[in-house]
PDB file of N, CA and C in Angstrom:
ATOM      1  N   UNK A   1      31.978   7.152  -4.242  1.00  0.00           N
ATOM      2  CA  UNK A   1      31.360   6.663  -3.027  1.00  0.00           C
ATOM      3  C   UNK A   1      30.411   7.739  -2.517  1.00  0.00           C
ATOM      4  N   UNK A   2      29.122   7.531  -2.584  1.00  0.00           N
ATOM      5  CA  UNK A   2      28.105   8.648  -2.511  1.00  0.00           C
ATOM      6  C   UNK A   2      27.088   7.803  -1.483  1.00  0.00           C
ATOM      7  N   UNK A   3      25.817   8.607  -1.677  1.00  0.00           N
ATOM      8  CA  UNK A   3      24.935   7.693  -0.346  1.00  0.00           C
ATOM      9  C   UNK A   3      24.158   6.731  -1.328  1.00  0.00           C
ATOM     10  N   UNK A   4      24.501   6.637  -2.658  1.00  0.00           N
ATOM     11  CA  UNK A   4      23.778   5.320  -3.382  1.00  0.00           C
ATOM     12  C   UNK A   4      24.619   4.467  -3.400  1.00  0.00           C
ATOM     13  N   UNK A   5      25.913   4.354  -3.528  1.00  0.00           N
ATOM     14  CA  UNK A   5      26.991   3.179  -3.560  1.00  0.00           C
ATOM     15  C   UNK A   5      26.944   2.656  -2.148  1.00  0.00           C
ATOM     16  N   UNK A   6      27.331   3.532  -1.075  1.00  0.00           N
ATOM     17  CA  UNK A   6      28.040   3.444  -0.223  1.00  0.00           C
ATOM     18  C   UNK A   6      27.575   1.985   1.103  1.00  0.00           C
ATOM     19  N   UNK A   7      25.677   1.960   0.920  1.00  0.00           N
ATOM     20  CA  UNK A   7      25.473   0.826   1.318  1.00  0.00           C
ATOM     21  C   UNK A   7      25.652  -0.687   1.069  1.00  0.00           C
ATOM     22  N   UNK A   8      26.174  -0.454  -0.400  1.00  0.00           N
ATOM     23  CA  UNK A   8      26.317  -1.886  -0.485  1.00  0.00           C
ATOM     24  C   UNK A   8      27.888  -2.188  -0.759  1.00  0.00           C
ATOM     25  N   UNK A   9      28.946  -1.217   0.017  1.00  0.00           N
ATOM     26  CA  UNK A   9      30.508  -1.110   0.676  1.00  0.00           C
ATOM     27  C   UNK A   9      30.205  -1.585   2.216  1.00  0.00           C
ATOM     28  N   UNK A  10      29.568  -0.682   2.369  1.00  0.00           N
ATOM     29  CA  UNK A  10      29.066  -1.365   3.842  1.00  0.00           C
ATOM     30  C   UNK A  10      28.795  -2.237   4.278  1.00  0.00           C
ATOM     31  N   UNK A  11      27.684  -2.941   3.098  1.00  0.00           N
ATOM     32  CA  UNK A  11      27.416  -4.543   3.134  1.00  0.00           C
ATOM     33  C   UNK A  11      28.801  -5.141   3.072  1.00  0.00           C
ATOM     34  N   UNK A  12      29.427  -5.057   2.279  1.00  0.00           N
ATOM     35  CA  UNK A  12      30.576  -6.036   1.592  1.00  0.00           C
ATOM     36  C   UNK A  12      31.812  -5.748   2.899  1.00  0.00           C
ATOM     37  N   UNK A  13      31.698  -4.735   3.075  1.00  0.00           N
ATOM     38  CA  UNK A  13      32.795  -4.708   4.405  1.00  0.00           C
ATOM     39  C   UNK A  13      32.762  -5.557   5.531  1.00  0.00           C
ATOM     40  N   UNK A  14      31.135  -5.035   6.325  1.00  0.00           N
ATOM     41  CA  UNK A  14      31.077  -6.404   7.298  1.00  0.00           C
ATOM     42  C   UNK A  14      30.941  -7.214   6.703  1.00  0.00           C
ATOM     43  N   UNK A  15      29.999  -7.656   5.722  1.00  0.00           N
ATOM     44  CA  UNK A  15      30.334  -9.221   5.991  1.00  0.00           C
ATOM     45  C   UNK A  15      31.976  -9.932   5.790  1.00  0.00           C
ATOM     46  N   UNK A  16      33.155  -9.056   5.227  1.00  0.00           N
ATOM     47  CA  UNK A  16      34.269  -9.552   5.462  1.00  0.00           C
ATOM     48  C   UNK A  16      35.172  -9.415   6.951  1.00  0.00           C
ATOM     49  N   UNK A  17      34.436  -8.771   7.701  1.00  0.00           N
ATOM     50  CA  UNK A  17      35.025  -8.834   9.274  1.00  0.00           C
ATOM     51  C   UNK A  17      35.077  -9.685   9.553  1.00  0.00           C
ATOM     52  N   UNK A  18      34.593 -10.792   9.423  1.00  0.00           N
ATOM     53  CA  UNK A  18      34.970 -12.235  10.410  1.00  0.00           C
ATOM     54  C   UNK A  18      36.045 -12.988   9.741  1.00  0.00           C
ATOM     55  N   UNK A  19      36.072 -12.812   7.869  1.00  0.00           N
ATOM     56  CA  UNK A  19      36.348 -13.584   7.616  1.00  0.00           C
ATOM     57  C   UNK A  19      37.941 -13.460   7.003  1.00  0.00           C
ATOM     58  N   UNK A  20      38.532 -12.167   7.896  1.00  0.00           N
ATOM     59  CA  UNK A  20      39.712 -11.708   6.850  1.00  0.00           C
ATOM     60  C   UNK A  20      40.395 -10.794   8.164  1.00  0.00           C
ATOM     61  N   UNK A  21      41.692 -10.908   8.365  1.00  0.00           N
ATOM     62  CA  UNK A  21      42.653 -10.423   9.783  1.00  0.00           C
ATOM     63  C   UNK A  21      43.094  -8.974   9.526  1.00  0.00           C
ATOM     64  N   UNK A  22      43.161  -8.703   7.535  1.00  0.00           N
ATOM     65  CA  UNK A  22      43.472  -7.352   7.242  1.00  0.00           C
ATOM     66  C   UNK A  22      42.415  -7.035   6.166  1.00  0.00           C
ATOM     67  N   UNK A  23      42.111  -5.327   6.114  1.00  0.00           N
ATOM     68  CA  UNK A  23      41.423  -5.387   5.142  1.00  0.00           C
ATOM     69  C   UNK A  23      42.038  -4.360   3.808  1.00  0.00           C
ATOM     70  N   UNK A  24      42.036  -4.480   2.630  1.00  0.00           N
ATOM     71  CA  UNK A  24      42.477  -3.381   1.621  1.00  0.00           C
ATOM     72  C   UNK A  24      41.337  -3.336   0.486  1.00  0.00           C
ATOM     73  N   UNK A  25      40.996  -1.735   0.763  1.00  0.00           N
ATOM     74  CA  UNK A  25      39.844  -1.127  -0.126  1.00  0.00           C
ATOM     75  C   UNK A  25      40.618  -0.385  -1.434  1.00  0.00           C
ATOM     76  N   UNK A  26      40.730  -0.802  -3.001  1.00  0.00           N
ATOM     77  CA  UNK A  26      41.338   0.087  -3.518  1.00  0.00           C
ATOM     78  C   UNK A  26      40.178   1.270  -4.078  1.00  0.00           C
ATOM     79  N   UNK A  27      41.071   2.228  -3.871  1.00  0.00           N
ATOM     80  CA  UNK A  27      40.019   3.313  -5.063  1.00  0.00           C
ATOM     81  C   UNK A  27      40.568   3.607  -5.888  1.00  0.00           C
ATOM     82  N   UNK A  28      41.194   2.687  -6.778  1.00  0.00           N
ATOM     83  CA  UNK A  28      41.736   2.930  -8.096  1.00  0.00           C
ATOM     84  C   UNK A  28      40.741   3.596  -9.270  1.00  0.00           C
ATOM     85  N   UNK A  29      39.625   3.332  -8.580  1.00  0.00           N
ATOM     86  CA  UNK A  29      38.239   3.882  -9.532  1.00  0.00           C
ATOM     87  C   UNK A  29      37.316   4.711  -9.131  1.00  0.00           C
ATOM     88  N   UNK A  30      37.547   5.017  -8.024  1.00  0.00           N
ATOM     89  CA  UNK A  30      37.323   6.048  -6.802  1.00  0.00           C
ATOM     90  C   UNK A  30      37.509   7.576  -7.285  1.00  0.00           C
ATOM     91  N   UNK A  31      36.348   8.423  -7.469  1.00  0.00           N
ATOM     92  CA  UNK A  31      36.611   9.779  -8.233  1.00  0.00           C
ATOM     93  C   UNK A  31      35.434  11.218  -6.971  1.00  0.00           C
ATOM     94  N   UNK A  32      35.280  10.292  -6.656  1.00  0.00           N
ATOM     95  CA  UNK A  32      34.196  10.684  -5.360  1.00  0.00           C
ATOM     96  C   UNK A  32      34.095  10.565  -4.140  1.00  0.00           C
ATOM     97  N   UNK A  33      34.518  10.813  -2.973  1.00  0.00           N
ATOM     98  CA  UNK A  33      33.769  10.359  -1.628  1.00  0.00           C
ATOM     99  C   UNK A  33      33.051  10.970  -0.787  1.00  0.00           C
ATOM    100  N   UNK A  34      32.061  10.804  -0.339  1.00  0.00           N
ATOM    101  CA  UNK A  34      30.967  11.638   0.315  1.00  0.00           C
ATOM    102  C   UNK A  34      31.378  11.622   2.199  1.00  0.00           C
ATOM    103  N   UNK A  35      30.585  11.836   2.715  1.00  0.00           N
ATOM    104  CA  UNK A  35      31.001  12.205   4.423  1.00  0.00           C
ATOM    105  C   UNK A  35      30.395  10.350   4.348  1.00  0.00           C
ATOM    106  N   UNK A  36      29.455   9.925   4.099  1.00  0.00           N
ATOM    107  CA  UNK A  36      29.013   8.709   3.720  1.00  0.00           C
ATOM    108  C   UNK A  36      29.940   7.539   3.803  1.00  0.00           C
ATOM    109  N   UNK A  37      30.708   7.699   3.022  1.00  0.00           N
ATOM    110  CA  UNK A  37      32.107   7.080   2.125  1.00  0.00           C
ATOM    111  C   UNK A  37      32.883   7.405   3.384  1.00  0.00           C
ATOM    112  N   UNK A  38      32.998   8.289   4.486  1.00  0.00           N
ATOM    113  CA  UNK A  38      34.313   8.451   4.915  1.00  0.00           C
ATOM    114  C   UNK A  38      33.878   7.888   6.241  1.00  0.00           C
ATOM    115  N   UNK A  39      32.194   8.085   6.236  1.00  0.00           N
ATOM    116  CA  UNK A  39      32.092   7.306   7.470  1.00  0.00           C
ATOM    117  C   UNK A  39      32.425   5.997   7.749  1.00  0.00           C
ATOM    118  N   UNK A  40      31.683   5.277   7.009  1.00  0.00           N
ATOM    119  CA  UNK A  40      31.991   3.281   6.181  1.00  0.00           C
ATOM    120  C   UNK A  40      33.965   3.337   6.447  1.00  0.00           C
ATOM    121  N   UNK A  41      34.445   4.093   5.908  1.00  0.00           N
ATOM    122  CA  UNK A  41      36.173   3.530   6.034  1.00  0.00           C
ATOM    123  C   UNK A  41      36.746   3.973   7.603  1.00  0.00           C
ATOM    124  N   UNK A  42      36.347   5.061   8.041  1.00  0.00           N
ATOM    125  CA  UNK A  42      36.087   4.956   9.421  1.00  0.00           C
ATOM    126  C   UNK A  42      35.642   3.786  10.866  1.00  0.00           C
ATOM    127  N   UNK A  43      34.776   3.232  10.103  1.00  0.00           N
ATOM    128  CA  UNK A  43      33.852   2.304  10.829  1.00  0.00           C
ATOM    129  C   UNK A  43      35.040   0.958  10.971  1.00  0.00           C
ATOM    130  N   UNK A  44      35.081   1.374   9.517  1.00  0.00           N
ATOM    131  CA  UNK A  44      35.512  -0.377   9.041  1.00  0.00           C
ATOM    132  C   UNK A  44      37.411  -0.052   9.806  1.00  0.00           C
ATOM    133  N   UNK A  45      38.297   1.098   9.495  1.00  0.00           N
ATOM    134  CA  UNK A  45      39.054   1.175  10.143  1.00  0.00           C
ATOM    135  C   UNK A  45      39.492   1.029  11.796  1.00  0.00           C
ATOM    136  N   UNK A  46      37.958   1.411  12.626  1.00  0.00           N
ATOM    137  CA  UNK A  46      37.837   1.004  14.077  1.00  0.00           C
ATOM    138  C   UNK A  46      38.066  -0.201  14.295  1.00  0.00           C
ATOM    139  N   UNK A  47      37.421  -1.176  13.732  1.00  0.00           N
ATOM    140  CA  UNK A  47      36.934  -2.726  13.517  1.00  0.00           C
ATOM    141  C   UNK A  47      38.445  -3.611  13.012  1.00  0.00           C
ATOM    142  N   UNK A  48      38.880  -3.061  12.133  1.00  0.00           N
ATOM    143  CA  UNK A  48      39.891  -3.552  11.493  1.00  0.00           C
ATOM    144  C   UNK A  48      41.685  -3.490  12.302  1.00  0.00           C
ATOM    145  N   UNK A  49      41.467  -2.459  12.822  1.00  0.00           N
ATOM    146  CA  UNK A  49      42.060  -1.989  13.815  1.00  0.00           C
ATOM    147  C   UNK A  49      42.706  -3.047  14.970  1.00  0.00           C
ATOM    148  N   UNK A  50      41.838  -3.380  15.080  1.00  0.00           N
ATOM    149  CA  UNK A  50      41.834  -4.431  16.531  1.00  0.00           C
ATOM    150  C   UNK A  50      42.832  -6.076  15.689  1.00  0.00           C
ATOM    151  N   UNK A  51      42.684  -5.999  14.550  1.00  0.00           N
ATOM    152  CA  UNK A  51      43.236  -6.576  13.954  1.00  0.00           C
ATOM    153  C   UNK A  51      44.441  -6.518  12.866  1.00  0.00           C
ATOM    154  N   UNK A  52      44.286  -7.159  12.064  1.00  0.00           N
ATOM    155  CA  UNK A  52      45.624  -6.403  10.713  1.00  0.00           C
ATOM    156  C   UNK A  52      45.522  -5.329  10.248  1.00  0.00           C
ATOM    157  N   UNK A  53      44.269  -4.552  10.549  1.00  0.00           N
ATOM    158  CA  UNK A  53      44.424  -3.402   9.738  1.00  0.00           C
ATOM    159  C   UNK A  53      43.644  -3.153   8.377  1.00  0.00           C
ATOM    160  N   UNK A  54      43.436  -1.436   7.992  1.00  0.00           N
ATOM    161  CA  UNK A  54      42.860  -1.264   6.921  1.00  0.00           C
ATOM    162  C   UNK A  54      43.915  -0.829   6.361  1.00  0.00           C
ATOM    163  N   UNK A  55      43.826  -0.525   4.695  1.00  0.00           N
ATOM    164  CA  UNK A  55      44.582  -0.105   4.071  1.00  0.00           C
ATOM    165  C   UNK A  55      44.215   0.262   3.044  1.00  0.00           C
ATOM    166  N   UNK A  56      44.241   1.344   2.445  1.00  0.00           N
ATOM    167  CA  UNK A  56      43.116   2.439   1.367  1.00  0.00           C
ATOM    168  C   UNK A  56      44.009   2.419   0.179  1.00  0.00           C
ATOM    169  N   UNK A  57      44.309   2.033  -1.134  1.00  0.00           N
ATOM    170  CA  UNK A  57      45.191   2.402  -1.870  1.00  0.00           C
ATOM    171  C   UNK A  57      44.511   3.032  -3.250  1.00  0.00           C
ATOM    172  N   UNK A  58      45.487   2.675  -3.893  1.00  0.00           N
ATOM    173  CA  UNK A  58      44.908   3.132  -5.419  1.00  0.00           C
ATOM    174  C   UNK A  58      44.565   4.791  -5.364  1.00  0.00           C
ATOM    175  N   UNK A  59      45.067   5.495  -4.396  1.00  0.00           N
ATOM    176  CA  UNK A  59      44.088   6.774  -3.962  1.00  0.00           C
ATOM    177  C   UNK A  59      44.047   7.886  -4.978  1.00  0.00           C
ATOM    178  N   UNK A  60      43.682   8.780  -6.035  1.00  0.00           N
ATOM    179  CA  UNK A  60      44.276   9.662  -6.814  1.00  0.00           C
ATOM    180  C   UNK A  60      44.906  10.978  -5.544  1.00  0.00           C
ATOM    181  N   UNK A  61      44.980  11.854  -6.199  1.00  0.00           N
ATOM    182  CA  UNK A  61      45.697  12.919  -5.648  1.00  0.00           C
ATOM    183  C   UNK A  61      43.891  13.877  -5.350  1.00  0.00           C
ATOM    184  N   UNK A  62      43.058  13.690  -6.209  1.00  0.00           N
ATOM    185  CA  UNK A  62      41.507  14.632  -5.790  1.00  0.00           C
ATOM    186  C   UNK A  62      41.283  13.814  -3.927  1.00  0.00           C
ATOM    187  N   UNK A  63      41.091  12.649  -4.149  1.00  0.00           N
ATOM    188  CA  UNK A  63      40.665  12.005  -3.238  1.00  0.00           C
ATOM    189  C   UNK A  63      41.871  11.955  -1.802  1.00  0.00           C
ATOM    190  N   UNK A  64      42.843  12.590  -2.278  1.00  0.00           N
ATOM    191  CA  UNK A  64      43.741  12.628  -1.058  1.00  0.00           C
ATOM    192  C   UNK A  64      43.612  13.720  -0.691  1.00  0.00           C
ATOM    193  N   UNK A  65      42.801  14.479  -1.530  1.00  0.00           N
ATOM    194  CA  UNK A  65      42.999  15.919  -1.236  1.00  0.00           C
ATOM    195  C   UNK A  65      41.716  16.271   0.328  1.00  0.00           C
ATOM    196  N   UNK A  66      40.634  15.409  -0.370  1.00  0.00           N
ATOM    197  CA  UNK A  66      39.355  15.088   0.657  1.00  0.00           C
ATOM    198  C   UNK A  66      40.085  14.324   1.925  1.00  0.00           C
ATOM    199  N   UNK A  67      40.986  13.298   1.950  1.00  0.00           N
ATOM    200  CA  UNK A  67      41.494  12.685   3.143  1.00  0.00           C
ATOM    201  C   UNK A  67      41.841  13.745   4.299  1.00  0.00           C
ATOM    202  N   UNK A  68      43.208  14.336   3.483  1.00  0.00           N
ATOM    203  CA  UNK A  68      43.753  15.742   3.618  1.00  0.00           C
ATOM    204  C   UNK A  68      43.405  16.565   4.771  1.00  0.00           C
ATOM    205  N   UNK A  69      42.078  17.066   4.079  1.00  0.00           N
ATOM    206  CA  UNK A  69      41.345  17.759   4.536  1.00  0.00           C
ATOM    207  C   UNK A  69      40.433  17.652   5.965  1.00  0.00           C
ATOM    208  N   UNK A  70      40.368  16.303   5.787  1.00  0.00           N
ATOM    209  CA  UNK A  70      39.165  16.039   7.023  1.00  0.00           C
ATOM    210  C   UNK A  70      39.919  15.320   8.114  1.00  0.00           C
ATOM    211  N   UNK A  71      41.246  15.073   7.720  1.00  0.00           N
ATOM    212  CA  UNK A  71      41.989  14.417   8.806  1.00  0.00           C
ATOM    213  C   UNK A  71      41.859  13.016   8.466  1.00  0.00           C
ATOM    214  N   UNK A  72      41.341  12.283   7.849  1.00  0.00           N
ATOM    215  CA  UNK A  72      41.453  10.707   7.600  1.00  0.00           C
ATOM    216  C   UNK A  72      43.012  10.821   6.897  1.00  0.00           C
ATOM    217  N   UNK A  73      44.190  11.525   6.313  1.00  0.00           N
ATOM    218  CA  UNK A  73      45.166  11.197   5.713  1.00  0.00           C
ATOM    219  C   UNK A  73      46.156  10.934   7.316  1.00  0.00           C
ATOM    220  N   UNK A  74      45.878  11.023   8.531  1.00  0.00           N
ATOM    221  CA  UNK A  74      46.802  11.030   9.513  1.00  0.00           C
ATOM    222  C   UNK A  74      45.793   9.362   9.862  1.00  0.00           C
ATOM    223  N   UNK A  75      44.805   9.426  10.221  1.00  0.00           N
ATOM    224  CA  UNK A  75      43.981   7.949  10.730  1.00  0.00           C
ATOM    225  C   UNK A  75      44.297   6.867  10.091  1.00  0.00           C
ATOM    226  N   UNK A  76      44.557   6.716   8.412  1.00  0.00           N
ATOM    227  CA  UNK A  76      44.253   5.637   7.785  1.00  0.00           C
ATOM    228  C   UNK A  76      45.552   5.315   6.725  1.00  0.00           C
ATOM    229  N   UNK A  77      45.963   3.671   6.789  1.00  0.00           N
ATOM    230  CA  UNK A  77      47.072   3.808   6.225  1.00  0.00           C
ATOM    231  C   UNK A  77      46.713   3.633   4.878  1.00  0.00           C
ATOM    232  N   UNK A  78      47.116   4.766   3.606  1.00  0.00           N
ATOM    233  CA  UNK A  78      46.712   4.872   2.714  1.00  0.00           C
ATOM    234  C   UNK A  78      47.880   5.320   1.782  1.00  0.00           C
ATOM    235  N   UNK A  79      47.464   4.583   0.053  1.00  0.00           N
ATOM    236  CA  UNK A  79      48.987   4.284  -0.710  1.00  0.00           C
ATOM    237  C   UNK A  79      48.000   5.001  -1.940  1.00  0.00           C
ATOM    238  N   UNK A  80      48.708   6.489  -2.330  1.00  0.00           N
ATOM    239  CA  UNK A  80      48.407   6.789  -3.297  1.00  0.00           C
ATOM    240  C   UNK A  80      48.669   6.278  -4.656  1.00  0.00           C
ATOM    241  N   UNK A  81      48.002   6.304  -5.913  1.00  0.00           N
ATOM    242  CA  UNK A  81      48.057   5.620  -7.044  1.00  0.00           C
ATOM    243  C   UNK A  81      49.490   5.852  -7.631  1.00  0.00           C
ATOM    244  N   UNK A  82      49.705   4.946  -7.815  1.00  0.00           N
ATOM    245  CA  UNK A  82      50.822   5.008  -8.608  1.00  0.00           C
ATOM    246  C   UNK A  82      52.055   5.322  -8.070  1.00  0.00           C
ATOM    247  N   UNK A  83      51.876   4.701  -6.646  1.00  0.00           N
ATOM    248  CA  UNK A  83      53.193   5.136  -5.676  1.00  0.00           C
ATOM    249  C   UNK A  83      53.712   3.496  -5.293  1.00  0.00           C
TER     250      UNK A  83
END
């Protein structure tokens, strides 16, 4: 999730706000996330919030390490791979 992917997550996110009460992003394929990437699950976690909820899975252990770090592993409910 870099600043070339990340707009068209963004796309695909809102347009599922209206149409869905919870949301789950896996990053089972997820080897990257940029400040970009953390903004978009941020956003979409505010939004989602008010409703069922986000939920981040598939996560490896690199990419938890970035959560970790920036404080999104306390904000966002998130299911590392293979747990």
């Amino acid at each position: 999730m870099d600043t070339t992917t990340t707009p068209m997550l963004e796309t695909e996110i809102r347009a599922s706000y209206d149409e869905c009460n919870a949301l789950v992003v896996d990053f089972t394929d997820v080897k990257y996330v940029s400040s970009a990437g953390l903004r978009i699950l941020l956003s979409a976690h505010k939004v989602m919030s008010k409703k069922g909820g986000l939920r981040v899975t598939g996560v490896s252990d690199e990419i938890m390490e970035v959560f970790d770090i920036t404080g999104f592993s306390t904000i966002l409910n998130i299911e590392k791979k293979g747990a």
